[in-house]
Protein backbone atom coordinates (compact mmCIF):
# COMPACT_ATOMS: atom_id res chain seq x y z
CA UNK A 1 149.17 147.26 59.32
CA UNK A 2 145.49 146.87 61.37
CA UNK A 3 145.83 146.15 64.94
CA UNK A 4 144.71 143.20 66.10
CA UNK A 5 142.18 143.60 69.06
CA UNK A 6 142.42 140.38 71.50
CA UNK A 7 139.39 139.01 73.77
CA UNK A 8 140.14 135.90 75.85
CA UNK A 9 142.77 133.74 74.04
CA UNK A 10 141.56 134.58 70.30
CA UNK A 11 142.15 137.69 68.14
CA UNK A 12 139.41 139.72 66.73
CA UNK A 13 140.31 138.08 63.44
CA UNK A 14 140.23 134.35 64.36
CA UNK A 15 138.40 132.13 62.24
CA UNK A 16 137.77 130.47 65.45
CA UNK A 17 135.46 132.96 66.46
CA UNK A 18 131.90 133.20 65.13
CA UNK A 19 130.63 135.88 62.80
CA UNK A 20 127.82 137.77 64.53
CA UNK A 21 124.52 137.50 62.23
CA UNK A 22 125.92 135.67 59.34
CA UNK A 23 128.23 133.10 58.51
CA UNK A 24 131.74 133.04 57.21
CA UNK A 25 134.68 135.64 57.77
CA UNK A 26 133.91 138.68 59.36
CA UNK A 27 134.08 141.80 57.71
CA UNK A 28 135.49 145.39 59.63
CA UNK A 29 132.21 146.13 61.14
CA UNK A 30 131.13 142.74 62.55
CA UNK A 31 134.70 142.99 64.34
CA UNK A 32 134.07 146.22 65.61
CA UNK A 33 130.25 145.50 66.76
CA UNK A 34 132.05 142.26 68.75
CA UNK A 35 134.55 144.34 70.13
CA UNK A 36 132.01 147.14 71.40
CA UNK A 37 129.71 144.01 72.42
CA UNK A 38 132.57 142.57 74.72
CA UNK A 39 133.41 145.85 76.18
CA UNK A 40 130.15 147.27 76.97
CA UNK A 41 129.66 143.81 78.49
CA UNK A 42 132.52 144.62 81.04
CA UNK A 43 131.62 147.91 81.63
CA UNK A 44 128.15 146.77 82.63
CA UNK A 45 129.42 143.98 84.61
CA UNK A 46 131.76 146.39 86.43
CA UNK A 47 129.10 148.88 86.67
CA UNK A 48 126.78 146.05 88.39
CA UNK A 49 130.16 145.28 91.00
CA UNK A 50 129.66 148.77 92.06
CA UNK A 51 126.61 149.86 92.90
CA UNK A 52 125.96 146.35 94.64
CA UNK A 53 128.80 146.90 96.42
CA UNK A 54 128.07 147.08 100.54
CA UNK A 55 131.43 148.57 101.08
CA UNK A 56 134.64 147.69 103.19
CA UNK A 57 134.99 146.90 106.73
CA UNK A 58 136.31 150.59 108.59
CA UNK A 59 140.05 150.78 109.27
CA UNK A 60 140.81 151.65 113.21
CA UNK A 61 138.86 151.32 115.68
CA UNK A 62 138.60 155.67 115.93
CA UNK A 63 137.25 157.49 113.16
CA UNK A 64 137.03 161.36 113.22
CA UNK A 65 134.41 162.36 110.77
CA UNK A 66 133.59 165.67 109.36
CA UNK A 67 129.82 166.71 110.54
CA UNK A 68 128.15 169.72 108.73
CA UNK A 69 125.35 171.59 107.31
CA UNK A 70 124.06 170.63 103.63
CA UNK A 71 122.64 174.32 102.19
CA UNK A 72 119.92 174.32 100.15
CA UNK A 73 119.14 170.78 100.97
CA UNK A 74 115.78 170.97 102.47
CA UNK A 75 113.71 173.00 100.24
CA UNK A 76 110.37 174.82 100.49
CA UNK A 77 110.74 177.05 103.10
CA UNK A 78 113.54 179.75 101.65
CA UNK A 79 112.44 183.36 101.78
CA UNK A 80 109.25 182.70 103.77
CA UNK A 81 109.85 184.72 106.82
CA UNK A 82 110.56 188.47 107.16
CA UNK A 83 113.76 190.20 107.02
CA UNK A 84 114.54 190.50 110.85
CA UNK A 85 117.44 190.63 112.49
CA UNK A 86 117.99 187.19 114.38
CA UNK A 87 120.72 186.65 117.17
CA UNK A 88 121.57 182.81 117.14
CA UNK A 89 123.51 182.08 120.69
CA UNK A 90 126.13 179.05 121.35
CA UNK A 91 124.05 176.12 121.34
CA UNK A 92 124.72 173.79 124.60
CA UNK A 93 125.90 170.42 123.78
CA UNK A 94 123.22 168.41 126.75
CA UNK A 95 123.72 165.49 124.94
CA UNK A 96 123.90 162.43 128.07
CA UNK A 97 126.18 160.41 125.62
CA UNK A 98 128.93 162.93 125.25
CA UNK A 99 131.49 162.10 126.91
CA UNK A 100 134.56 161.58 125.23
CA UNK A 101 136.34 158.21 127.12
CA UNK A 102 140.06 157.59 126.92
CA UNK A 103 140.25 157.01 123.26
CA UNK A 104 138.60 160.33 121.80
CA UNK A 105 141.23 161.86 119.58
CA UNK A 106 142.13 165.37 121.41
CA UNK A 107 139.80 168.01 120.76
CA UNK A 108 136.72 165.92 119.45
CA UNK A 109 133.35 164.32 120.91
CA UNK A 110 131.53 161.20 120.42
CA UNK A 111 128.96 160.96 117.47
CA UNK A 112 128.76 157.48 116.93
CA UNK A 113 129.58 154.09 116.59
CA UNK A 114 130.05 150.74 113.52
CA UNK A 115 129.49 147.46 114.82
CA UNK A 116 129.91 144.32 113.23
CA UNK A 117 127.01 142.01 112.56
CA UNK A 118 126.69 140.42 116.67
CA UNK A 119 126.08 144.35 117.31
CA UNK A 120 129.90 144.74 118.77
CA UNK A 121 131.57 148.02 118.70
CA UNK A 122 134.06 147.90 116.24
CA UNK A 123 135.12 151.55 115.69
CA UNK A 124 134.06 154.70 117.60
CA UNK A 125 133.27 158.23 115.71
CA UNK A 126 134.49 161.21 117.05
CA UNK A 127 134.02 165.17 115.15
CA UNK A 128 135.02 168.70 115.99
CA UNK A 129 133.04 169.69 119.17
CA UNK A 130 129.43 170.08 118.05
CA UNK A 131 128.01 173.45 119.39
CA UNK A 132 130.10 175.57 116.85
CA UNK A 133 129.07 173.27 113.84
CA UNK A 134 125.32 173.72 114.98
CA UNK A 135 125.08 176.91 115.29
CA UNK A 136 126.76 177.84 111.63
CA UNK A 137 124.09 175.13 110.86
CA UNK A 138 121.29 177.38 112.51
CA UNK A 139 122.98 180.48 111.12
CA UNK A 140 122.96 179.59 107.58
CA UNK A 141 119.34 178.14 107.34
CA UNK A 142 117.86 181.39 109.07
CA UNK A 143 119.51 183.30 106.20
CA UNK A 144 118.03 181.13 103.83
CA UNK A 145 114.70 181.42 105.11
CA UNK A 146 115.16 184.98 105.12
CA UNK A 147 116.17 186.82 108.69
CA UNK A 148 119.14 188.73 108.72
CA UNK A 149 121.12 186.42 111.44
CA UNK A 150 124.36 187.13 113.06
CA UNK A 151 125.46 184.92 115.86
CA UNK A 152 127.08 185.41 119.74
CA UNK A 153 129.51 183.23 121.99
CA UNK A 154 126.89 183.22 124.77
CA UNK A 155 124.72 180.15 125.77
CA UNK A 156 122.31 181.76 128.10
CA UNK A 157 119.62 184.39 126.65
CA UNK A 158 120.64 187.90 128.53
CA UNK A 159 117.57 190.55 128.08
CA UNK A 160 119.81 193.57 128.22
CA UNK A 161 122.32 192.58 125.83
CA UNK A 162 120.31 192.19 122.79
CA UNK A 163 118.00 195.30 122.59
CA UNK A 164 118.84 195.83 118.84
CA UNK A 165 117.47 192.63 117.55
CA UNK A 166 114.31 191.19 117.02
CA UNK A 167 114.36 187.60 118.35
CA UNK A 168 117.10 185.79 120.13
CA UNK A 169 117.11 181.65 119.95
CA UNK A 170 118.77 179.85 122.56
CA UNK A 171 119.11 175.87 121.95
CA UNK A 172 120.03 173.01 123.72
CA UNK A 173 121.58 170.00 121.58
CA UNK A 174 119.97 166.64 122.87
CA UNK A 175 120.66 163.99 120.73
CA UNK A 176 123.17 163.95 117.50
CA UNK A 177 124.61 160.44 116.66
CA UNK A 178 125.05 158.39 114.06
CA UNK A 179 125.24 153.80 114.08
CA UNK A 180 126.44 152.47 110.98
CA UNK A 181 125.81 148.26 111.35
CA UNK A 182 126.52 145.28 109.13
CA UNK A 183 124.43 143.33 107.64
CA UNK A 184 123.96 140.67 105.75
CA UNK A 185 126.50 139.84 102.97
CA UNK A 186 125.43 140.42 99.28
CA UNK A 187 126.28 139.30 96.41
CA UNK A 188 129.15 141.99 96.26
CA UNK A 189 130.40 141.96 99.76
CA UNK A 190 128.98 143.30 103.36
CA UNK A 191 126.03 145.10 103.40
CA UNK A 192 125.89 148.22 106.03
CA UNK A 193 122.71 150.06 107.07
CA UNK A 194 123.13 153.77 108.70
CA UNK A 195 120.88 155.68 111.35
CA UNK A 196 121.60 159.39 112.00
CA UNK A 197 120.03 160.95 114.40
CA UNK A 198 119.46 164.44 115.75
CA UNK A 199 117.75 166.46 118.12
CA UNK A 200 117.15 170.26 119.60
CA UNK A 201 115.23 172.01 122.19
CA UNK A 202 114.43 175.83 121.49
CA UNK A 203 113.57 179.04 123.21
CA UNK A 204 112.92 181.89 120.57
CA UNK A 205 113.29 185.34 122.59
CA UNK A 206 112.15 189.28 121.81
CA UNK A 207 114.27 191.21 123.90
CA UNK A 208 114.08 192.55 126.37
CA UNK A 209 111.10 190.61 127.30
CA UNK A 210 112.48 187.30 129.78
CA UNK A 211 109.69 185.34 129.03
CA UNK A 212 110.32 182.69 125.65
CA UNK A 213 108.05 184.12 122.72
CA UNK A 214 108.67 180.97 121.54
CA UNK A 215 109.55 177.25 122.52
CA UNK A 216 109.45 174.18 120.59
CA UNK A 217 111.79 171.16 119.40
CA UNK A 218 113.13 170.17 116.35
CA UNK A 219 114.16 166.48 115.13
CA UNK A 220 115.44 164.07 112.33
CA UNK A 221 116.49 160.50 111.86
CA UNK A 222 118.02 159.52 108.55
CA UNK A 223 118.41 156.01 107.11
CA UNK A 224 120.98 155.27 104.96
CA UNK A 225 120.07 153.32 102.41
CA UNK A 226 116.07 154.27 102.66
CA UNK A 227 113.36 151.49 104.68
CA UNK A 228 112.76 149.58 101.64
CA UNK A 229 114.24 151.50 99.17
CA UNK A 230 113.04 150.95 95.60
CA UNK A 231 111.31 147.33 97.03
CA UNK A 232 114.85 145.32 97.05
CA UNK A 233 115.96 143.37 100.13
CA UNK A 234 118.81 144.51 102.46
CA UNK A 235 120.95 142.42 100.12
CA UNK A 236 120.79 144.91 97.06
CA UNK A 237 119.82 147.78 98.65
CA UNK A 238 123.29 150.42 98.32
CA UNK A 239 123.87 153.15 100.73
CA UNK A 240 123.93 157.01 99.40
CA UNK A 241 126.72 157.77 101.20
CA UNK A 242 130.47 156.37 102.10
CA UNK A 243 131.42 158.03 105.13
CA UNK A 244 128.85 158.07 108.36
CA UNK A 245 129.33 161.96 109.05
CA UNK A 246 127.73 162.32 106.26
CA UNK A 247 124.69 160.37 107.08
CA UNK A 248 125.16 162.35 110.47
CA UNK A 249 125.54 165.77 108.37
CA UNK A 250 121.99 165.21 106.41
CA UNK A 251 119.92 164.77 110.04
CA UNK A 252 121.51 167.74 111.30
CA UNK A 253 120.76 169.29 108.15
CA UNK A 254 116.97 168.12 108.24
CA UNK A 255 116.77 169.10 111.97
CA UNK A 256 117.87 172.26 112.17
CA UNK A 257 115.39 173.31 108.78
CA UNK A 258 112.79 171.96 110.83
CA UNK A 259 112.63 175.07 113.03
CA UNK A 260 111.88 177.45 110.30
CA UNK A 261 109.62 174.67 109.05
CA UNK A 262 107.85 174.68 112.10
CA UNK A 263 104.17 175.71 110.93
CA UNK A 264 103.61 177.09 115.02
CA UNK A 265 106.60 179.61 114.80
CA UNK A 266 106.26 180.87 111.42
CA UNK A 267 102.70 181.98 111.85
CA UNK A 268 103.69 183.31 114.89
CA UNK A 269 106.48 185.63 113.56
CA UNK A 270 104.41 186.28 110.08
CA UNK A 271 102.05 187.72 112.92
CA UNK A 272 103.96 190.00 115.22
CA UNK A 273 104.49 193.26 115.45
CA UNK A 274 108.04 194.13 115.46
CA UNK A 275 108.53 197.97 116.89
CA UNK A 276 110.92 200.05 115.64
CA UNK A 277 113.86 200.98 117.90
């Protein structure tokens, strides 16, 4: 016996329901081309639900979110500097926004903030304590663009101590937060818009010399979704990611590439002279 396929109140089979592209009963395939119709016709509708979708209002009003480094997500400047050994100290958190307040989950610091549409706080962001995630974050991108880097607990460059390497870089951490806001409802729901932002200040050392080699900054702001993505209005434009760590994660990502971007430093280092020890 067939099985009888049902859409709305009438079965696939129903006289009541009109042949597609000719007239009288239908035979197998017309009821199989209506029944792929009517469900490809769902899956687009669902389809359209979700990426219009401006997400849900955040649970709490404390968040911990996971910040991190993204490898391989800048590109262009892998393997462009020399194989030198690079010490990468404890970066100090000098951030003038990082205190924690009474409601910081134990162990974490503030990275951010979601407020509703009247700009009111509605839930805080906390993470892991941010000097240990930055300087994996350093470590890993100076091995991608090519020094052999190690890191060390200190903050503060110390001459004596690092004889056997090449360069040293000390860095302060001066900005690193992330604002998540609601806009204007959509079609699908609330609309958000995300700003990460991040920012370090850099000494680059050659022991046993005191003096820097090498100072400079390096910074990134990420927007989440993109200023006028793809020409649509705040209404249908959809965020690339759910959580605002992540947003967060992708500026520290962009910031800390932008040392060994940083067209000043790698000519310099292309151009020294590194003595043997």
């Amino acid at each position: 016996m067939r099985p009888i396929l049902f859409f709305g109140a009438a079965p696939a089979n129903s006289p009541d329901l009109p042949a597609i592209g000719c007239a009288g009963p239908r035979t197998d395939r017309q009821r199989f081309i209506a029944a792929f119709l009517a469900l490809a016709t769902l899956a687009w509708a669902a389809g359209c639900s979700l990426v219009s979708s401006g997400g849900t209002m955040p649970k709490g009003p404390v968040s911990v979110q996971k910040v991190e480094y993204y490898p391989y997500q800048v590109k262009g400047y892998q393997n462009t500097y020399p194989n030198r050994t690079l010490v990468v100290l404890m970066p100090l958190d000098s951030r003038s926004d990082k205190d924690s307040g009474p409601q910081a989950p134990s162990g974490t610091v503030p990275i951010g903030e979601v407020t509703d549409r009247q700009n009111n706080v509605i839930q805080r962001l906390y993470s892991s304590p941010l000097p240990a995630i930055v300087q994996q974050a350093i470590f890993r991108s100076a091995g991608e663009a090519g020094f052999s880097a190690s890191v060390a607990p200190e903050s503060a460059y110390q001459p004596d101590r690092y004889r056997n390497a090449a360069y040293v870089l000390q860095s302060e951490i001066e900005r690193c937060w992330v604002k998540k806001s609601r806009g204007p409802d959509g079609r699908s729901g609330p609309t958000w818009r995300t700003v990460a932002s991040f920012a370090l200040k850099l000494a680059l050392y050659k022991p046993p010399f005191k003096v820097p080699f090498w100072q400079g900054t390096s910074a990134s702001t990420y927007h989440d979704p993109p200023i006028g993505s793809l020409g649509l209005g705040p209404e249908d434009e959809v965020g690339i990611y759910d959580k605002p760590g992540q947003d967060l994660s992708v500026a520290v990502t962009r910031g800390v590439a932008g040392i060994f971007e940083h067209r000043g430093l790698h000519t310099l280092i292309l151009q020294d002279i590194v003595l043997k020890r």
